[in-house]
C-alpha atoms as a PDB file:
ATOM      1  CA  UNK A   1     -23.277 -13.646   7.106  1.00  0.00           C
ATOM      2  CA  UNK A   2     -19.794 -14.536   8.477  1.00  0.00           C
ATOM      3  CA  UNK A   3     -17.086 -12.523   6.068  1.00  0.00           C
ATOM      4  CA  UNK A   4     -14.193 -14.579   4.761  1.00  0.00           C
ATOM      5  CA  UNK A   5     -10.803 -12.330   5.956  1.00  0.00           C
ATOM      6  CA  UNK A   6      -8.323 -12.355   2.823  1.00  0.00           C
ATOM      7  CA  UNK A   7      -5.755  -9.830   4.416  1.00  0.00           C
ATOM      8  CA  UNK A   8      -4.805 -10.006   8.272  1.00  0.00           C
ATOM      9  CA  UNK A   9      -2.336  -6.991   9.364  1.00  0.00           C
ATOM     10  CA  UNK A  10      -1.383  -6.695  13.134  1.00  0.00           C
ATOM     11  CA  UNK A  11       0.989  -4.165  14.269  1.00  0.00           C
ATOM     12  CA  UNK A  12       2.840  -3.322  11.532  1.00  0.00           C
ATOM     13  CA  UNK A  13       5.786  -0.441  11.869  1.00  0.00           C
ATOM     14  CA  UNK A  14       8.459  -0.270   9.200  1.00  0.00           C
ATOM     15  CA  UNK A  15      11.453   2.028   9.207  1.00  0.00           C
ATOM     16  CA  UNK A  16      13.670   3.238   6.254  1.00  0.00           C
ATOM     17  CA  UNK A  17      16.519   3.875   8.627  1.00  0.00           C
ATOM     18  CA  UNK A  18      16.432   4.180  12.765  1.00  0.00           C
ATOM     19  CA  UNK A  19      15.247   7.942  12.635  1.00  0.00           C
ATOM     20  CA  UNK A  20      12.412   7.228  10.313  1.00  0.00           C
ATOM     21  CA  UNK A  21       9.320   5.715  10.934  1.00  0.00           C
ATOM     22  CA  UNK A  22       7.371   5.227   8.063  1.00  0.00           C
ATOM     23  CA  UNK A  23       4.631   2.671   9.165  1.00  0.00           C
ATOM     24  CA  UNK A  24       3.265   3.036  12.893  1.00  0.00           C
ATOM     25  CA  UNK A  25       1.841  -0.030  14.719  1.00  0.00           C
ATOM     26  CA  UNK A  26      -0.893  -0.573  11.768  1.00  0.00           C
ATOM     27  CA  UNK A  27      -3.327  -3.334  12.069  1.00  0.00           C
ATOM     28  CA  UNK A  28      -6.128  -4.143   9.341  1.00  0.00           C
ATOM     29  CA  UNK A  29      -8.687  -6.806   8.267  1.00  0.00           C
ATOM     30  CA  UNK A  30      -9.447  -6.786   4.549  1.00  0.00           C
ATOM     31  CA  UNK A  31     -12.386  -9.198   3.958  1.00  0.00           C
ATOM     32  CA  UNK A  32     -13.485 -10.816   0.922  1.00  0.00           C
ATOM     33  CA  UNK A  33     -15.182  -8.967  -1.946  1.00  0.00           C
ATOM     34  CA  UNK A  34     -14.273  -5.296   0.334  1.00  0.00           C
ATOM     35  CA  UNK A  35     -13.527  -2.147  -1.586  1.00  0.00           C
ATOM     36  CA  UNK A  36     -11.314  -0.372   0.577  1.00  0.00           C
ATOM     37  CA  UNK A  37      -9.468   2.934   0.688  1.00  0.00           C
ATOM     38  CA  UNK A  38      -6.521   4.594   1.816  1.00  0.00           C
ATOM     39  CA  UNK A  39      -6.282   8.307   2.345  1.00  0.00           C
ATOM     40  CA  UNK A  40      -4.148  10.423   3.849  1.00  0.00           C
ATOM     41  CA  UNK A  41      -1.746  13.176   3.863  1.00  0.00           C
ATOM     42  CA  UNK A  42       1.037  13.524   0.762  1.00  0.00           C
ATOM     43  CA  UNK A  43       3.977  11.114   1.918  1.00  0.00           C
ATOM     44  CA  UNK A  44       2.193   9.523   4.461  1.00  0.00           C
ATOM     45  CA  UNK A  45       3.037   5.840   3.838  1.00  0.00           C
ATOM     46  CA  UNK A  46       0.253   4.645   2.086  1.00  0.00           C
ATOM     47  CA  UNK A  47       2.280   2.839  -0.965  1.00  0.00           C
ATOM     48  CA  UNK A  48       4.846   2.083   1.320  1.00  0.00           C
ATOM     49  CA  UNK A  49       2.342  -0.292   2.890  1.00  0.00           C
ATOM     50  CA  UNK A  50       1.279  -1.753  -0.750  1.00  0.00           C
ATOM     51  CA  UNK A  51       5.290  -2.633  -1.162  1.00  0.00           C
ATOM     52  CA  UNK A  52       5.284  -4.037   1.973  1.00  0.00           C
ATOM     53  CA  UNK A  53       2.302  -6.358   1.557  1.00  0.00           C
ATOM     54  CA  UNK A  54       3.480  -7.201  -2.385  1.00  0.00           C
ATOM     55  CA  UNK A  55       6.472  -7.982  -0.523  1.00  0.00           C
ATOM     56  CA  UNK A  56       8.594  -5.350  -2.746  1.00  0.00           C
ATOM     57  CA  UNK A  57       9.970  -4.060   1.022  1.00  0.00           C
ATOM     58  CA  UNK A  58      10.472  -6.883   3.287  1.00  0.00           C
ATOM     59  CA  UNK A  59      12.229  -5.269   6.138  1.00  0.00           C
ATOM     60  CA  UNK A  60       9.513  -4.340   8.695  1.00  0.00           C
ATOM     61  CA  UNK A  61       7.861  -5.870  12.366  1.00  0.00           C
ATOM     62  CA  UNK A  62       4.427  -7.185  12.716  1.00  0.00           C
ATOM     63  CA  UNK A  63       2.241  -9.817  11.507  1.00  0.00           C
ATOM     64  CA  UNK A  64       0.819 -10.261   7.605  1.00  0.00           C
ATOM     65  CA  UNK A  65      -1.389 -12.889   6.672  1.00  0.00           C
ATOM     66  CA  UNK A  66      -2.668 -13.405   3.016  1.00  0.00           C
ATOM     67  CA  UNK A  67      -5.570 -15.687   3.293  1.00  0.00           C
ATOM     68  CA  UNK A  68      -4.153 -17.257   6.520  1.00  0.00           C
ATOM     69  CA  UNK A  69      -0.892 -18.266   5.664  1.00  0.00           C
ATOM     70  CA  UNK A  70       2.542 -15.865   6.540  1.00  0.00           C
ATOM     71  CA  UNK A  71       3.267 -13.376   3.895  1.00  0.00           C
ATOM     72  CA  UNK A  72       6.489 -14.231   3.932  1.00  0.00           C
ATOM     73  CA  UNK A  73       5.133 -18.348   2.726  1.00  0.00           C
ATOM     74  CA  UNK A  74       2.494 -16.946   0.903  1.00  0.00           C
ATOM     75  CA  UNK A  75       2.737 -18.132  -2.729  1.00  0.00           C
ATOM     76  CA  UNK A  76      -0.542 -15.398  -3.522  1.00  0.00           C
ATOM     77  CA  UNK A  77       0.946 -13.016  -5.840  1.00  0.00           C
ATOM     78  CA  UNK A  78      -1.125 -10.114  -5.291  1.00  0.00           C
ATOM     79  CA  UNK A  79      -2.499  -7.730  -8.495  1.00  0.00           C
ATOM     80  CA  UNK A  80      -0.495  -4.424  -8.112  1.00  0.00           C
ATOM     81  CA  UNK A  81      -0.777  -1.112 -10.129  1.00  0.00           C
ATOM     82  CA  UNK A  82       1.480   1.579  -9.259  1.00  0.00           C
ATOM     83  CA  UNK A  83       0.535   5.716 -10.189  1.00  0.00           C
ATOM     84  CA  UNK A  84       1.704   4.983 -14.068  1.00  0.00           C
ATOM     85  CA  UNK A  85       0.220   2.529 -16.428  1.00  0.00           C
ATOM     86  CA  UNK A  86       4.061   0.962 -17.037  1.00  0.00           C
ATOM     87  CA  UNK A  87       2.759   0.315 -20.885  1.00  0.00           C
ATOM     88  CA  UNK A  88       5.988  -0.676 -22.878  1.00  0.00           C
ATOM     89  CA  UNK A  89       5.442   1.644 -25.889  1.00  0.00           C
ATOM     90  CA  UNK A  90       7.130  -1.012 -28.191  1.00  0.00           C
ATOM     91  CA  UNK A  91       4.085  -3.222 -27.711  1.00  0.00           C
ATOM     92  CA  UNK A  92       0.887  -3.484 -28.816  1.00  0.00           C
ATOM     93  CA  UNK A  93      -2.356  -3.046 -26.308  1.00  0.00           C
ATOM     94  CA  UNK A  94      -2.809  -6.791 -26.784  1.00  0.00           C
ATOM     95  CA  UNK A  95       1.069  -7.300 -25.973  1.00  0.00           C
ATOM     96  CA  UNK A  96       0.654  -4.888 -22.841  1.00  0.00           C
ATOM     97  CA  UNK A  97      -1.806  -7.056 -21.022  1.00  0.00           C
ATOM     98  CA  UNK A  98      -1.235 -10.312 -21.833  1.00  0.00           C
ATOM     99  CA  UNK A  99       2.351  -9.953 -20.662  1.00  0.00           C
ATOM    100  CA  UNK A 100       1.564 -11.574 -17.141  1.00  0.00           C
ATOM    101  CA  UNK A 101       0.472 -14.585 -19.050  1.00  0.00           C
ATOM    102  CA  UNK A 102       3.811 -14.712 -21.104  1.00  0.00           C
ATOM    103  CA  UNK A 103       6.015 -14.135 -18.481  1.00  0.00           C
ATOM    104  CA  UNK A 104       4.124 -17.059 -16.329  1.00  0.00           C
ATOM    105  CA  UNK A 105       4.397 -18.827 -19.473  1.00  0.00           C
ATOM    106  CA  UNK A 106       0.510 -19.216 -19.557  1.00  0.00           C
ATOM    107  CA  UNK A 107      -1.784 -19.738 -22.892  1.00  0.00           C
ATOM    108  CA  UNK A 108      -4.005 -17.049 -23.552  1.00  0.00           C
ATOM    109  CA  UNK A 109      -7.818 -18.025 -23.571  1.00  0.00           C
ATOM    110  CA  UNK A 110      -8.350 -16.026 -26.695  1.00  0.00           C
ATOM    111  CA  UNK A 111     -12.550 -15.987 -25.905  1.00  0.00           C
ATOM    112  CA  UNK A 112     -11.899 -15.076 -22.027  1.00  0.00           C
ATOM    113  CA  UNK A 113      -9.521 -12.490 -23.392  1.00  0.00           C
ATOM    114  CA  UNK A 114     -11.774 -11.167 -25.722  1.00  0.00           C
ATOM    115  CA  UNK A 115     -14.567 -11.002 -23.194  1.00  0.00           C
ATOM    116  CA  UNK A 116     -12.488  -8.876 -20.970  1.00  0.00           C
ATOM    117  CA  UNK A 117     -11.227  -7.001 -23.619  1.00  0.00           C
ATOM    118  CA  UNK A 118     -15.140  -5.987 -23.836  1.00  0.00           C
ATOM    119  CA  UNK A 119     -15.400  -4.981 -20.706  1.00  0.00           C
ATOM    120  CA  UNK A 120     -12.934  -2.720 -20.110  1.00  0.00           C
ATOM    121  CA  UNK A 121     -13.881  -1.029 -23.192  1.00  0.00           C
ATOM    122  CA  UNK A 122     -10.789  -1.470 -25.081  1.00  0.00           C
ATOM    123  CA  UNK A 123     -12.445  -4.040 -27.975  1.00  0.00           C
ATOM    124  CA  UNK A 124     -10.743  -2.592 -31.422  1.00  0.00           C
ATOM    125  CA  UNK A 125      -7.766  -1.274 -30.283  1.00  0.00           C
ATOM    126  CA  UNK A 126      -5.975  -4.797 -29.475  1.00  0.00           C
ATOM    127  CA  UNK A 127      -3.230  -3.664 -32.395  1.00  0.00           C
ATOM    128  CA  UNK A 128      -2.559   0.055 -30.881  1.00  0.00           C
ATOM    129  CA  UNK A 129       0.273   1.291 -29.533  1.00  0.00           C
ATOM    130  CA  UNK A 130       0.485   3.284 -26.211  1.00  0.00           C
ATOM    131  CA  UNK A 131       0.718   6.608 -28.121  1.00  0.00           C
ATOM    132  CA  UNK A 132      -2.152   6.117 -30.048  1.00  0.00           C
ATOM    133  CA  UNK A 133      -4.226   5.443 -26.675  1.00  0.00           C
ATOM    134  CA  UNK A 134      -6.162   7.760 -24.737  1.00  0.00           C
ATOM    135  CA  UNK A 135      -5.192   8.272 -21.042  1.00  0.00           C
ATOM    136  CA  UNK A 136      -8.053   6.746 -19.876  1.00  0.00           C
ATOM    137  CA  UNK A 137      -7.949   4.091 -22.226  1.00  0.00           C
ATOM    138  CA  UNK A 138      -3.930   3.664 -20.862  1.00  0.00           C
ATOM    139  CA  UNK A 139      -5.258   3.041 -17.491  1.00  0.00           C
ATOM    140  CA  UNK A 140      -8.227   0.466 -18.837  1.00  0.00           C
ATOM    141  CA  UNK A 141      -5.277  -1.310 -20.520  1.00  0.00           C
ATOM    142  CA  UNK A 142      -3.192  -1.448 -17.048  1.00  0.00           C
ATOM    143  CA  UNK A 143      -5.618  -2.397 -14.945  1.00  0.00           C
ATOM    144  CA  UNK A 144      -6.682  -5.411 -16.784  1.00  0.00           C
ATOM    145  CA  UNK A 145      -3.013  -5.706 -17.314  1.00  0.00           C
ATOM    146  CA  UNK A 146      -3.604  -6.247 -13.215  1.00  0.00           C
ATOM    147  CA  UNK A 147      -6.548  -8.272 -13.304  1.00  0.00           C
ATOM    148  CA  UNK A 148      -4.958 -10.553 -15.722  1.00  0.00           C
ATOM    149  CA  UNK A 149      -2.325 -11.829 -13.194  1.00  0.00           C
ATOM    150  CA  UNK A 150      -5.341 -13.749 -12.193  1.00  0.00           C
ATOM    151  CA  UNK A 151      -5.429 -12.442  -8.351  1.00  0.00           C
ATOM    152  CA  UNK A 152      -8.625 -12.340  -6.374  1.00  0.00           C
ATOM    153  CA  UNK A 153      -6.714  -9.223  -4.525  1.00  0.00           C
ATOM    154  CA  UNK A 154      -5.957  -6.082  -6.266  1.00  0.00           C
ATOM    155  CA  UNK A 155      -3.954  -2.996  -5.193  1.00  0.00           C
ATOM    156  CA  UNK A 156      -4.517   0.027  -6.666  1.00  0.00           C
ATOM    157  CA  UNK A 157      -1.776   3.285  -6.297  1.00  0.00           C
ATOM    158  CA  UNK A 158      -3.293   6.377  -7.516  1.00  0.00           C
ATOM    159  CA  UNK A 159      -4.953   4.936 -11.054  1.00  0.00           C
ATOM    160  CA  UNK A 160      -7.034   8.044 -11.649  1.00  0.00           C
ATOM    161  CA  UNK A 161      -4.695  10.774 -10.436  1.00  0.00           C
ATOM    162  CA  UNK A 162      -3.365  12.200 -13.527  1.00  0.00           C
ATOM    163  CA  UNK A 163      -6.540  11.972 -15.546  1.00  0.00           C
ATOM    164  CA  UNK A 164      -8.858  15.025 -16.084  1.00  0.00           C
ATOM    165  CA  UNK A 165     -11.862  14.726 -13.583  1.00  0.00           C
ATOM    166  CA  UNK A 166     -14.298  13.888 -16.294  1.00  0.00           C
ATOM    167  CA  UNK A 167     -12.050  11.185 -17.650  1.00  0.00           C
ATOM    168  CA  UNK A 168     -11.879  10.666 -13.522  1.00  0.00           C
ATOM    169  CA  UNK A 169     -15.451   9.921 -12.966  1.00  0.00           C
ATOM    170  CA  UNK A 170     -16.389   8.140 -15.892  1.00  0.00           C
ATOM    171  CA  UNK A 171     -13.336   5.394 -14.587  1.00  0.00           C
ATOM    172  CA  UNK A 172     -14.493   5.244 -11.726  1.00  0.00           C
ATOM    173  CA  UNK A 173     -18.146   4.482 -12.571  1.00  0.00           C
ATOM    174  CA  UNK A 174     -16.571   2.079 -14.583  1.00  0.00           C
ATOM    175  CA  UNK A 175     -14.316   0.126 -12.321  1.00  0.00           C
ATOM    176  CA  UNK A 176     -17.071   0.123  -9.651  1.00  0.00           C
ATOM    177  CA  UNK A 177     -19.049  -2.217 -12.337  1.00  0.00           C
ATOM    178  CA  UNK A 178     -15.989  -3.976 -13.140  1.00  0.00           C
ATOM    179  CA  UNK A 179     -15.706  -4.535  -9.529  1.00  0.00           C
ATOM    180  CA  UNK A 180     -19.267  -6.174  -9.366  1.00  0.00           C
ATOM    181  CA  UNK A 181     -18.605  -8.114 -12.155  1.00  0.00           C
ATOM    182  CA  UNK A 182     -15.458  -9.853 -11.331  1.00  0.00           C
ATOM    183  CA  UNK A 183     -15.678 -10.602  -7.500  1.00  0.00           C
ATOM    184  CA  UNK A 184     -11.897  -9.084  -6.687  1.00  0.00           C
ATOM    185  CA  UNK A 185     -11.381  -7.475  -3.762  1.00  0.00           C
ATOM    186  CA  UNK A 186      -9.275  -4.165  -3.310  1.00  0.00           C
ATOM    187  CA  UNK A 187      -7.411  -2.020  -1.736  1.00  0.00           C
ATOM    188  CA  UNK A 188      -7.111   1.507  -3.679  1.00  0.00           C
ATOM    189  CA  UNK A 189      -4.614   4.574  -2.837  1.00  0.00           C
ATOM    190  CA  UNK A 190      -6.361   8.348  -3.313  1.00  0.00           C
ATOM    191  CA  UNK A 191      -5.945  11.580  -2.432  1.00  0.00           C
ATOM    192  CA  UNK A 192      -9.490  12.447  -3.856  1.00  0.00           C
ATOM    193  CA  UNK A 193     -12.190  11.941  -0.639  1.00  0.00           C
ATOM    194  CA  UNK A 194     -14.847  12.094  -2.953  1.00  0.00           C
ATOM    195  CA  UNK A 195     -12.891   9.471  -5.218  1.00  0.00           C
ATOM    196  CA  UNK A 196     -12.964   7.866  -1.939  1.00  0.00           C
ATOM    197  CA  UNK A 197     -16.543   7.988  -0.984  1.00  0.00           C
ATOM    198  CA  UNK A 198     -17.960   7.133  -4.905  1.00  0.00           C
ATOM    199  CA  UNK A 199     -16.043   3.744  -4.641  1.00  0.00           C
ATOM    200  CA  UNK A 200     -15.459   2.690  -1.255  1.00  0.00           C
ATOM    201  CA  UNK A 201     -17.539   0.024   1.595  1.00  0.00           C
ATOM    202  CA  UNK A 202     -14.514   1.445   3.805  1.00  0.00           C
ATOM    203  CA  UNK A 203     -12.739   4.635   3.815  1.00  0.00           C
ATOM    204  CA  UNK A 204      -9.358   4.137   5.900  1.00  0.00           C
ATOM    205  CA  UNK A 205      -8.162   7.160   6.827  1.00  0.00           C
ATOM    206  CA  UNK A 206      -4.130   7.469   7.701  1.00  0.00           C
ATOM    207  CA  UNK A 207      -1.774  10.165   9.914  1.00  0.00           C
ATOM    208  CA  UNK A 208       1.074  12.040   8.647  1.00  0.00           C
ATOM    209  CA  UNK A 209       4.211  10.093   8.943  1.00  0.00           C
ATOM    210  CA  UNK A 210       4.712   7.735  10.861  1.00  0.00           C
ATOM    211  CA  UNK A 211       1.457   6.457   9.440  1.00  0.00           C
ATOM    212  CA  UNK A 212      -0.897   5.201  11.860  1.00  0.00           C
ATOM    213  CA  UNK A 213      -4.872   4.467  11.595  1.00  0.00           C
ATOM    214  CA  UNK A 214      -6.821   7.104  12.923  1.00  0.00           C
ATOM    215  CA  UNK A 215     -10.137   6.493  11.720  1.00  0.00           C
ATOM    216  CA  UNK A 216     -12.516   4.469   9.897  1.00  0.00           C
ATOM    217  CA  UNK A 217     -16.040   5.048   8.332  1.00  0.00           C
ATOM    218  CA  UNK A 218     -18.344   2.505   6.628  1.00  0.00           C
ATOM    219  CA  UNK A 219     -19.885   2.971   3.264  1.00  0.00           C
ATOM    220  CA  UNK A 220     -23.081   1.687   2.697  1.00  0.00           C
ATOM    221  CA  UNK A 221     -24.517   3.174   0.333  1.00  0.00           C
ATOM    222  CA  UNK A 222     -25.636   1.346  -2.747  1.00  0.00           C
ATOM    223  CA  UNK A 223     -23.623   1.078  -5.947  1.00  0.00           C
ATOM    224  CA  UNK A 224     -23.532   3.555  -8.324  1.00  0.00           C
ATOM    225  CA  UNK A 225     -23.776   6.576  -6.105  1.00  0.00           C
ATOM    226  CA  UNK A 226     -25.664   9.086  -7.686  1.00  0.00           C
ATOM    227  CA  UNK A 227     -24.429  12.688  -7.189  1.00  0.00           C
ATOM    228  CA  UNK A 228     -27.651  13.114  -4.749  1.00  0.00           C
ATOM    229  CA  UNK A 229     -25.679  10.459  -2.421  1.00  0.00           C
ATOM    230  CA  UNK A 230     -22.344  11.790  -2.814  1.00  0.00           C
ATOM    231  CA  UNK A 231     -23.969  15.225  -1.846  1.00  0.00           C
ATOM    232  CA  UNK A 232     -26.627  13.977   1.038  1.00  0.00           C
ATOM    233  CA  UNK A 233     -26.080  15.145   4.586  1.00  0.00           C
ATOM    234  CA  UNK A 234     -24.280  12.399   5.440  1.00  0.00           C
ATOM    235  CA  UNK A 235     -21.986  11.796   3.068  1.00  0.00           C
ATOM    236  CA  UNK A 236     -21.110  15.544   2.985  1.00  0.00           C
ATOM    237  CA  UNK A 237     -20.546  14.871   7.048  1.00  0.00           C
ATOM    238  CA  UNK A 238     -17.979  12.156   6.614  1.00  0.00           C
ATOM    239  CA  UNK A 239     -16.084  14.095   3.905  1.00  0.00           C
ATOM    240  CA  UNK A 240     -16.073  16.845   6.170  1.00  0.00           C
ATOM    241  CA  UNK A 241     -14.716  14.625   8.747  1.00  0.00           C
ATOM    242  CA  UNK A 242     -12.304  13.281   6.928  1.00  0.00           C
ATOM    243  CA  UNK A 243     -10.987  16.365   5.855  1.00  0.00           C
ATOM    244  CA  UNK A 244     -11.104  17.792   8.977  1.00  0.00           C
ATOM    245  CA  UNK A 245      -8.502  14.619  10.315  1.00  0.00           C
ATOM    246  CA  UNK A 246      -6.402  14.439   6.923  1.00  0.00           C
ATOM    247  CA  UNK A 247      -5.326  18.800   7.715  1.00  0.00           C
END
């Protein structure tokens, strides 16, 4: 089956200044409905690359295409989550993520909402407040904060990092059926491999800086991967390996 390309990067370097190089002749091909990660070493580039496709750093030299067209005449907002949920602690949870809508000066589709409300597992707690939210719950309530923007691409910085790792995996069993549910494609930041290899079709794995692609393995293992997959022979090889090129 031919796979529809939604992001087209070819050579892309950025520099902060002329001494540093933070972005080193990258080139990538996100396709429709992919689940792809980033890893690599602390300070490597890796968000730096999400602000430059979100268009939050526009200084750099290559080619970006967002379903085709320039990114610089792309009108595709892309869905973008930084490490902290961003929850404004004066507003409710309801308040939180339906602030895309009001600030596109959209209607909310109270039974849509409502649905998605459901499936992030946040139904009953549309009238909390930020401190009255677990920190898993804070990260439900951000990233359909994200998905609400209505984007078909989502970028994800670091959502799990500060949780505890049971918190951890019970998110990320959950956004791999969230995932399946809503057809998005993304593009998610970790510096857990075995984060990494429980959610991922494609683990991209990045130098030190200047960041440059040095490797690439294929997931295909089926969804949700039991802890017999994550520990088989062959996963347990390509964590090794990517270990082994992260140090």
């Amino acid at each position: 089956m031919l796979k529809m390309q939604v992001i087209s990067i070819e050579n892309l370097t950025q520099h902060f200044d002329e001494k540093l190089k933070v972005l080193d002749n990258i080139s990538l091909e996100v396709n429709k409905n992919d689940f792809i990660t980033l890893v690599g070493p602390s300070g490597c580039g890796k968000s730096t690359l999400f602000k430059v496709i979100t268009k939050l750093i526009k200084n750099y030299d290559g080619s970006i295409k967002i379903n085709n067209t320039p990114l610089i005449e792309s009108s595709d907002n892309l869905g973008y989550m930084p490490q902290k949920d961003l929850l404004l602690p004066w507003r409710t949870l309801y308040k939180n993520v339906t602030l895309p809508l009001e600030l596109a000066h959209k209607s909310v589709d109270e039974s849509e909402l409502r649905r998605l409300i459901s499936i992030f597992g946040l139904s009953g707690f549309e009238k909390s407040y930020p401190h009255q939210l677990s920190g898993g719950m804070k990260q439900r309530a951000a990233l359909l904060r994200t998905f609400l923007m209505g984007n078909e691409i989502i970028l994800l910085d670091e959502p799990f990092a500060a949780l505890d790792s049971l918190t951890k995996k019970k998110l990320q069993l959950w956004l791999v059926d969230v995932f399946k549910k809503m057809n998005k494609t993304v593009i998610f930041i970790t510096h857990d491999i075995e984060e990494a290899l429980t959610l991922s079709n494609r683990v991209i794995v990045l130098s030190k800086l200047p960041a440059r692609i040095i490797e690439e393995f294929k997931i295909d293992e089926e969804y949700p991967r039991s802890y017999e997959v994550l520990n088989s022979e062959k996963m347990l090889k390509i964590k090794k390996k990517i270990i082994d090129l992260i140090e």
